[in-house]
Protein backbone atom coordinates (compact mmCIF):
# COMPACT_ATOMS: atom_id res chain seq x y z
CA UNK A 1 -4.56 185.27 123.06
CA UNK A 2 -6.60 182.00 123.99
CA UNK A 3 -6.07 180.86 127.28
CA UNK A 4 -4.59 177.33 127.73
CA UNK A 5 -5.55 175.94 131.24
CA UNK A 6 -4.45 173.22 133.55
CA UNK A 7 -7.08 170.39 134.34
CA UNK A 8 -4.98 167.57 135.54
CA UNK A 9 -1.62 168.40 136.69
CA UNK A 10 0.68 165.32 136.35
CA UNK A 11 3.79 163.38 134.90
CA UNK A 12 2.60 161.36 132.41
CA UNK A 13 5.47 159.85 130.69
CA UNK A 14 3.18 159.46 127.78
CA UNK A 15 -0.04 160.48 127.62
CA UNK A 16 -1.92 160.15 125.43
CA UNK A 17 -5.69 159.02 123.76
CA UNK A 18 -8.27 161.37 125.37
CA UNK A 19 -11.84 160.58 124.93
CA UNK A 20 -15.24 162.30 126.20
CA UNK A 21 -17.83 160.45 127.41
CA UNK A 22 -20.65 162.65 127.76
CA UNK A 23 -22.80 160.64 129.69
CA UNK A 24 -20.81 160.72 132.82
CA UNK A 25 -19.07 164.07 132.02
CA UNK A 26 -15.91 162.23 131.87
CA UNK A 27 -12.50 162.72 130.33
CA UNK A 28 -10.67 159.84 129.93
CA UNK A 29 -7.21 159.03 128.69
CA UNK A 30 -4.06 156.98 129.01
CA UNK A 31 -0.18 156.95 129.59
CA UNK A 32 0.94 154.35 127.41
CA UNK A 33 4.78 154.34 128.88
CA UNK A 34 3.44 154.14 132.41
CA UNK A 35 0.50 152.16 132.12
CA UNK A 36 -2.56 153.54 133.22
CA UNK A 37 -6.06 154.80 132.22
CA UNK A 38 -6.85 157.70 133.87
CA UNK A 39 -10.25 159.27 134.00
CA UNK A 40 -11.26 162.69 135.40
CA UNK A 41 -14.77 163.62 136.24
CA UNK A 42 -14.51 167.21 135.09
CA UNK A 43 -17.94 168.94 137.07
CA UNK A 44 -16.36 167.62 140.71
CA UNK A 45 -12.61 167.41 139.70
CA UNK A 46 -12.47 163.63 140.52
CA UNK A 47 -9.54 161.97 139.68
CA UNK A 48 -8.75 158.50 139.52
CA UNK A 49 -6.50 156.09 137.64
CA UNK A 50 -6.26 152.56 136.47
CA UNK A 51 -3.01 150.44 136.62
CA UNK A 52 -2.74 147.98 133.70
CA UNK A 53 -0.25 145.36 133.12
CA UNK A 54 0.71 146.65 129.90
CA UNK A 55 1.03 149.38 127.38
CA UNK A 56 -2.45 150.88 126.32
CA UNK A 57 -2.51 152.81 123.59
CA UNK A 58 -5.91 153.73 122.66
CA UNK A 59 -9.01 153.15 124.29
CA UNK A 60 -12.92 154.14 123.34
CA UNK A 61 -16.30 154.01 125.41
CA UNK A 62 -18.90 151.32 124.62
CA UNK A 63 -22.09 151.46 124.00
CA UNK A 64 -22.97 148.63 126.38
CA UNK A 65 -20.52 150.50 128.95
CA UNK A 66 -17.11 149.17 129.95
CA UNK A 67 -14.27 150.67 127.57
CA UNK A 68 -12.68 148.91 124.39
CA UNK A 69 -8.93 149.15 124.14
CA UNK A 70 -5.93 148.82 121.57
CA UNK A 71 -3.17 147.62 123.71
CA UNK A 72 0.26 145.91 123.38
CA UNK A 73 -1.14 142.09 123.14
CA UNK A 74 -4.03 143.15 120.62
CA UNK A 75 -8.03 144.37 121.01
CA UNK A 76 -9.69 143.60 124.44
CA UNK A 77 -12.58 144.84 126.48
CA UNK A 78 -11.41 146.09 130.13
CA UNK A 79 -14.20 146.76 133.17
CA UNK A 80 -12.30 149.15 135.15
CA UNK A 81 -14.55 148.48 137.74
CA UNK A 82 -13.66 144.80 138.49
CA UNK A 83 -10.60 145.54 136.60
CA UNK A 84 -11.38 142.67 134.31
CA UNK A 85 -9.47 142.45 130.70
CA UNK A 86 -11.19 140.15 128.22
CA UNK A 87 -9.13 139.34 125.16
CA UNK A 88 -10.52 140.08 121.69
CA UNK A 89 -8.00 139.43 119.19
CA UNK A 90 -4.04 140.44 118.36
CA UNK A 91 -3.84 140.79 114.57
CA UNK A 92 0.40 140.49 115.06
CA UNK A 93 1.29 137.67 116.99
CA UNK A 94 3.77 137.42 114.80
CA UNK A 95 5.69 141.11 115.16
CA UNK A 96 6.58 141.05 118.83
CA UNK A 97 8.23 144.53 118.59
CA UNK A 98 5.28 146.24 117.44
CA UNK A 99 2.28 147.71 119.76
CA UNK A 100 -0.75 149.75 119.17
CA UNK A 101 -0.44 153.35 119.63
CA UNK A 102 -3.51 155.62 118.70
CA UNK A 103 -7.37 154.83 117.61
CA UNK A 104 -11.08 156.07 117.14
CA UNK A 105 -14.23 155.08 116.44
CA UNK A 106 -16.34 156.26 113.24
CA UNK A 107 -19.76 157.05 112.87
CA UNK A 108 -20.72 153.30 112.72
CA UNK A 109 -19.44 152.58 116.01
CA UNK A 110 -16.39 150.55 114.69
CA UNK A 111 -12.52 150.94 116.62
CA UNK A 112 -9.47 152.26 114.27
CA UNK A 113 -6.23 151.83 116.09
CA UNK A 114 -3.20 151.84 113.97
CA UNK A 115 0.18 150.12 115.34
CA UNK A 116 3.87 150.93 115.36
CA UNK A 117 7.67 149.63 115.69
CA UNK A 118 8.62 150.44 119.17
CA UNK A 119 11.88 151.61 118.51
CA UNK A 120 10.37 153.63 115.70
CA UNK A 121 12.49 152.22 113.05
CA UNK A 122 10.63 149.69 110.99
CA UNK A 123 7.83 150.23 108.72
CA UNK A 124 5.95 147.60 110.34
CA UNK A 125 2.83 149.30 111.27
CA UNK A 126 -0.54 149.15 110.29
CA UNK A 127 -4.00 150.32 110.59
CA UNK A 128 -6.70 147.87 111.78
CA UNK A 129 -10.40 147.89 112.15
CA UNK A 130 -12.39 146.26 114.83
CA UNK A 131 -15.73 145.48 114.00
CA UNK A 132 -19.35 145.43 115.71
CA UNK A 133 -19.10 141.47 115.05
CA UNK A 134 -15.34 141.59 116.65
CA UNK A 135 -13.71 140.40 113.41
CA UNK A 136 -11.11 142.58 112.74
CA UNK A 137 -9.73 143.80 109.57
CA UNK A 138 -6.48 145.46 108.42
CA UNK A 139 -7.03 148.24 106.27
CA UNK A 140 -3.77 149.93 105.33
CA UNK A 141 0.19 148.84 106.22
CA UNK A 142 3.56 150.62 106.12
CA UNK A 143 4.08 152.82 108.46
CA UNK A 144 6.42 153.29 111.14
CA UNK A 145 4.23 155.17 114.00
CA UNK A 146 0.80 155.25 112.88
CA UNK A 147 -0.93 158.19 114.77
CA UNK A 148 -4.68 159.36 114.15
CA UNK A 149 -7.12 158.36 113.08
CA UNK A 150 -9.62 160.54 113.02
CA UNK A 151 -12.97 161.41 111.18
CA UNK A 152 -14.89 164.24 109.47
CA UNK A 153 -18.21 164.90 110.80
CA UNK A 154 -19.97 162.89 108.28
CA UNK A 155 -17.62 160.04 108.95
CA UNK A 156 -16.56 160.35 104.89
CA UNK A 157 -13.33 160.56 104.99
CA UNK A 158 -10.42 159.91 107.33
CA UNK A 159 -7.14 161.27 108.44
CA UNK A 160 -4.26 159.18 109.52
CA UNK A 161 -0.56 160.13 109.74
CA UNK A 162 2.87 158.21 109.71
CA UNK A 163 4.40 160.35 112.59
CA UNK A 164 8.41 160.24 112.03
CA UNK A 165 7.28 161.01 108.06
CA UNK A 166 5.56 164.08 109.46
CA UNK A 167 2.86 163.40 106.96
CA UNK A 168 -0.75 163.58 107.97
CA UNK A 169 -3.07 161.05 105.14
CA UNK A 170 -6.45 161.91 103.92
CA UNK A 171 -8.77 159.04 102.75
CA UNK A 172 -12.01 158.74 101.82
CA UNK A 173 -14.33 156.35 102.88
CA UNK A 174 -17.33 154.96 101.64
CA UNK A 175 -18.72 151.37 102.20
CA UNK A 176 -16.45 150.27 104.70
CA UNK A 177 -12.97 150.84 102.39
CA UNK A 178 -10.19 153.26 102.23
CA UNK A 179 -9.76 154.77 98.67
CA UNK A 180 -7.74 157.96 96.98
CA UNK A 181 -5.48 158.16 99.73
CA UNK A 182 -3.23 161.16 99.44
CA UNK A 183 -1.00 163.57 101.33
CA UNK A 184 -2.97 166.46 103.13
CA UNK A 185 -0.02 167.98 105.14
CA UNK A 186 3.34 167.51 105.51
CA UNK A 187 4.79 169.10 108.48
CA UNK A 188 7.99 171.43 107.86
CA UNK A 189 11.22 171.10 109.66
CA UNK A 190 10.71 172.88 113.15
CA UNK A 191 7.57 171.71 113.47
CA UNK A 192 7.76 168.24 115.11
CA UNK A 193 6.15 165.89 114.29
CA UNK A 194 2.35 165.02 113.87
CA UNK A 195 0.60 163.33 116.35
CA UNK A 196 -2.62 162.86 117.66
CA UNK A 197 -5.76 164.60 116.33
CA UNK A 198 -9.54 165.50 116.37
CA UNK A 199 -11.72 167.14 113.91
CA UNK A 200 -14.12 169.80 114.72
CA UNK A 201 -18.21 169.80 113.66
CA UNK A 202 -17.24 172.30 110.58
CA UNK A 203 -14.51 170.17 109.76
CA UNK A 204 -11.29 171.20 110.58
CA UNK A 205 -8.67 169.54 112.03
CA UNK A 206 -6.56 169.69 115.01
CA UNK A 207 -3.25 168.59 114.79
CA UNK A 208 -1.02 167.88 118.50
CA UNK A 209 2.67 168.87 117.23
CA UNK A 210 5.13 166.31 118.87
CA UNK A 211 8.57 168.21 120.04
CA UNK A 212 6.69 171.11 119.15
CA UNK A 213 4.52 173.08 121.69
CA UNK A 214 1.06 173.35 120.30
CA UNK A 215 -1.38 172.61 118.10
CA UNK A 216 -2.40 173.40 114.51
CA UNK A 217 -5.57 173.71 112.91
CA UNK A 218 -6.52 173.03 109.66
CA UNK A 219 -8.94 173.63 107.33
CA UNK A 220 -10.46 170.71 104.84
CA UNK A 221 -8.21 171.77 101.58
CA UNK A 222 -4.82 170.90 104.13
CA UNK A 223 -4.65 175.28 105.13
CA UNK A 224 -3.27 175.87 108.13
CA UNK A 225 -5.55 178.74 110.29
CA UNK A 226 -5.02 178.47 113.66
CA UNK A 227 -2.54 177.78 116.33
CA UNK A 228 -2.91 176.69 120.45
CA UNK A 229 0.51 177.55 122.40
CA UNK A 230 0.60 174.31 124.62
CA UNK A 231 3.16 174.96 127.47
CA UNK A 232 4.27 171.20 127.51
CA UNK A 233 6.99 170.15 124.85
CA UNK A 234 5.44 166.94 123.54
CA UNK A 235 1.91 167.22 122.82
CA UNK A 236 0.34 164.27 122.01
CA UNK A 237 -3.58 164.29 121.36
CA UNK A 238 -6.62 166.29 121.79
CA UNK A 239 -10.19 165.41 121.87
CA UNK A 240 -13.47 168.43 122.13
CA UNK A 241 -15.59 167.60 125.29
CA UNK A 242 -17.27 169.75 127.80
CA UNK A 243 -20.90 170.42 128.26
CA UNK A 244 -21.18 172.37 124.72
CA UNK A 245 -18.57 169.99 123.37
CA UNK A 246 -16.53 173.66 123.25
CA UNK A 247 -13.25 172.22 125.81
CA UNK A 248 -10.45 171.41 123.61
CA UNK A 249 -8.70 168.23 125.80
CA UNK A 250 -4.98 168.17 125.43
CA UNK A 251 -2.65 165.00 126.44
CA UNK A 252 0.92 165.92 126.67
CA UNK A 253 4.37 163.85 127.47
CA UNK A 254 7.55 163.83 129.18
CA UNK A 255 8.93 160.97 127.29
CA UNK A 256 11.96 161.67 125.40
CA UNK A 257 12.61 165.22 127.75
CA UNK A 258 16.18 165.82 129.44
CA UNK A 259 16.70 167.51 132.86
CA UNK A 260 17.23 170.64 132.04
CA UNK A 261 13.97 170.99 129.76
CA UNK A 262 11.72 169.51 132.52
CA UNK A 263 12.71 171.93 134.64
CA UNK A 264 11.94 174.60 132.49
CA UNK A 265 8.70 173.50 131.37
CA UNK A 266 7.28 171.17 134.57
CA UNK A 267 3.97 170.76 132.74
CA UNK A 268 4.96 168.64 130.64
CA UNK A 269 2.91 165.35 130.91
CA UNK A 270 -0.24 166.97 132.30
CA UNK A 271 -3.55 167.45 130.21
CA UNK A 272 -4.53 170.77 129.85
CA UNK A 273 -8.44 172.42 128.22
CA UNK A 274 -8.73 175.08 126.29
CA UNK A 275 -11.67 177.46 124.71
CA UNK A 276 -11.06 177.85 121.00
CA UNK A 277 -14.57 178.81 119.58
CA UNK A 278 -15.06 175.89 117.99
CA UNK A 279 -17.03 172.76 119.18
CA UNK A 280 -16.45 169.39 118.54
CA UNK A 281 -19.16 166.59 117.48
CA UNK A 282 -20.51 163.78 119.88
CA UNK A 283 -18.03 160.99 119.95
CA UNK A 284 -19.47 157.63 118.61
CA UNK A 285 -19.38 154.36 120.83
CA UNK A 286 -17.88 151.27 119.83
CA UNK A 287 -20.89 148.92 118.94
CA UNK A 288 -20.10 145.71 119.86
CA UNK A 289 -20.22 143.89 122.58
CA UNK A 290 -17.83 141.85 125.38
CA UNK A 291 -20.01 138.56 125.20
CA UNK A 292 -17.87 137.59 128.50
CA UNK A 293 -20.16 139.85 130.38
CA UNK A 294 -23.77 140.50 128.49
């Protein structure tokens, strides 16, 4: 049985959005609920964590340095350092009840971050693309929670999922568009729900299972063949870090939990690693650049 191990022991209300950045050995993620972005230096066990004045929901490392985030008021660079946020661009000024909720960046350095209804009723959500120039493009609409994305290793084709559907999306994509979109899996009753996911370097992907206790692998042709026990209800995303890339990251979340289940399962909300003998791919950095500070 593979072994499923604390690394941050916590009460996120929702975590969520892990990302490895190898050059600092660092595992960073966020609690959109209770904002924050945490980061854990994983060699010394350093912990630390970053109050923001609003929800977060994605975030990715720059290639300049500083971090790039999806948030509630739109795209922004944030230097957690000085704690400075410098506004990018909010492609829905004009749907106050949406916010951003999940997002990665491909193999040409660009940020996907997909939005959703915040009550989780309206199919008001959409999946946007920032740019290295920091225009910023909306590439697909209609969904209520928009949860992914994530790439295959050759950054051809791309995997998003409409969370209260339970559907998980596969695209492909060639010369900057989405085309052939089609269902790849749709999650039974008693699984949960889809959430966030990561794809490994021989392809497969790892689905988190929201109200459901693990996650699912599967292979490119949608088959499901392999499952990580996750003792946290709601798990939320997973990213592959770790010196070999081997460490399987998982967020979790105590959103949504009554009493009784929190006491029966008081992990919920903390990020746990695990070893599944598979690796992941270096994660690309988002490309352009805050012209506030360079």
């Amino acid at each position: 049985m593979i072994s499923v191990n604390v690394q941050w022991e916590m009460k996120a209300t929702l975590g969520e959005g892990p990302v490895w950045d190898a050059a600092s050995g660092c595992l960073y993620f966020v609690d959109i609920l209770d904002p924050h972005i945490h980061r854990l230096e994983v060699a010394s066990g350093e912990k630390n964590s970053f109050p923001m004045d609003e929800e977060v929901g994605a975030i990715a490392i720059c290639e300049d340095g500083g971090i790039v985030a999806a948030m509630r008021s739109g795209f922004a660079f944030i230097d957690l350092d000085t704690g400075t946020i410098t506004p990018i661009h909010d492609p829905e000024p004009d749907l106050p009840g949406n916010r951003f909720n999940d997002g990665k960046v491909d193999a040409l350095g660009r940020f996907w971050a997909g939005t959703m209804d915040y009550d989780c009723e309206k199919e008001t959500g959409a999946l946007y693309r920032l740019n290295t120039d920091l225009s910023v493009e909306k590439m697909d609409s209609g969904y209520v929670c928009l949860n992914g994305p994530a790439f295959s290793p050759g950054g051809t084709r791309i995997y998003h999922t409409d969370s209260p559907r339970r559907v998980i999306y596969a695209s492909d994509l060639a010369d900057g568009a989405l085309s052939h979109k089609q269902r790849f899996v749709t999650f039974p009753a008693g699984w949960g729900a889809p959430d966030g996911m990561t794809v490994d370097s021989t392809g497969g992907l790892w689905v988190c299972h929201w109200d459901g206790a693990r996650i699912t692998r599967f292979t490119a042709d949608g088959t499901a063949d392999q499952t990580v026990d996750v003792p946290a209800r709601n798990v939320t995303s997973c990213c592959f870090g770790g010196e070999n890339l081997s460490t399987l990251y998982i967020t979790t979340a105590r959103y949504g939990l009554d009493e009784n289940t929190l006491k029966a399962s008081p992990l919920n909300g903390s990020v746990f690693g695990v070893e599944t003998g598979f690796c992941g791919f270096p994660s690309p950095r988002f490309q352009g650049r805050d012209l506030a500070t360079n």
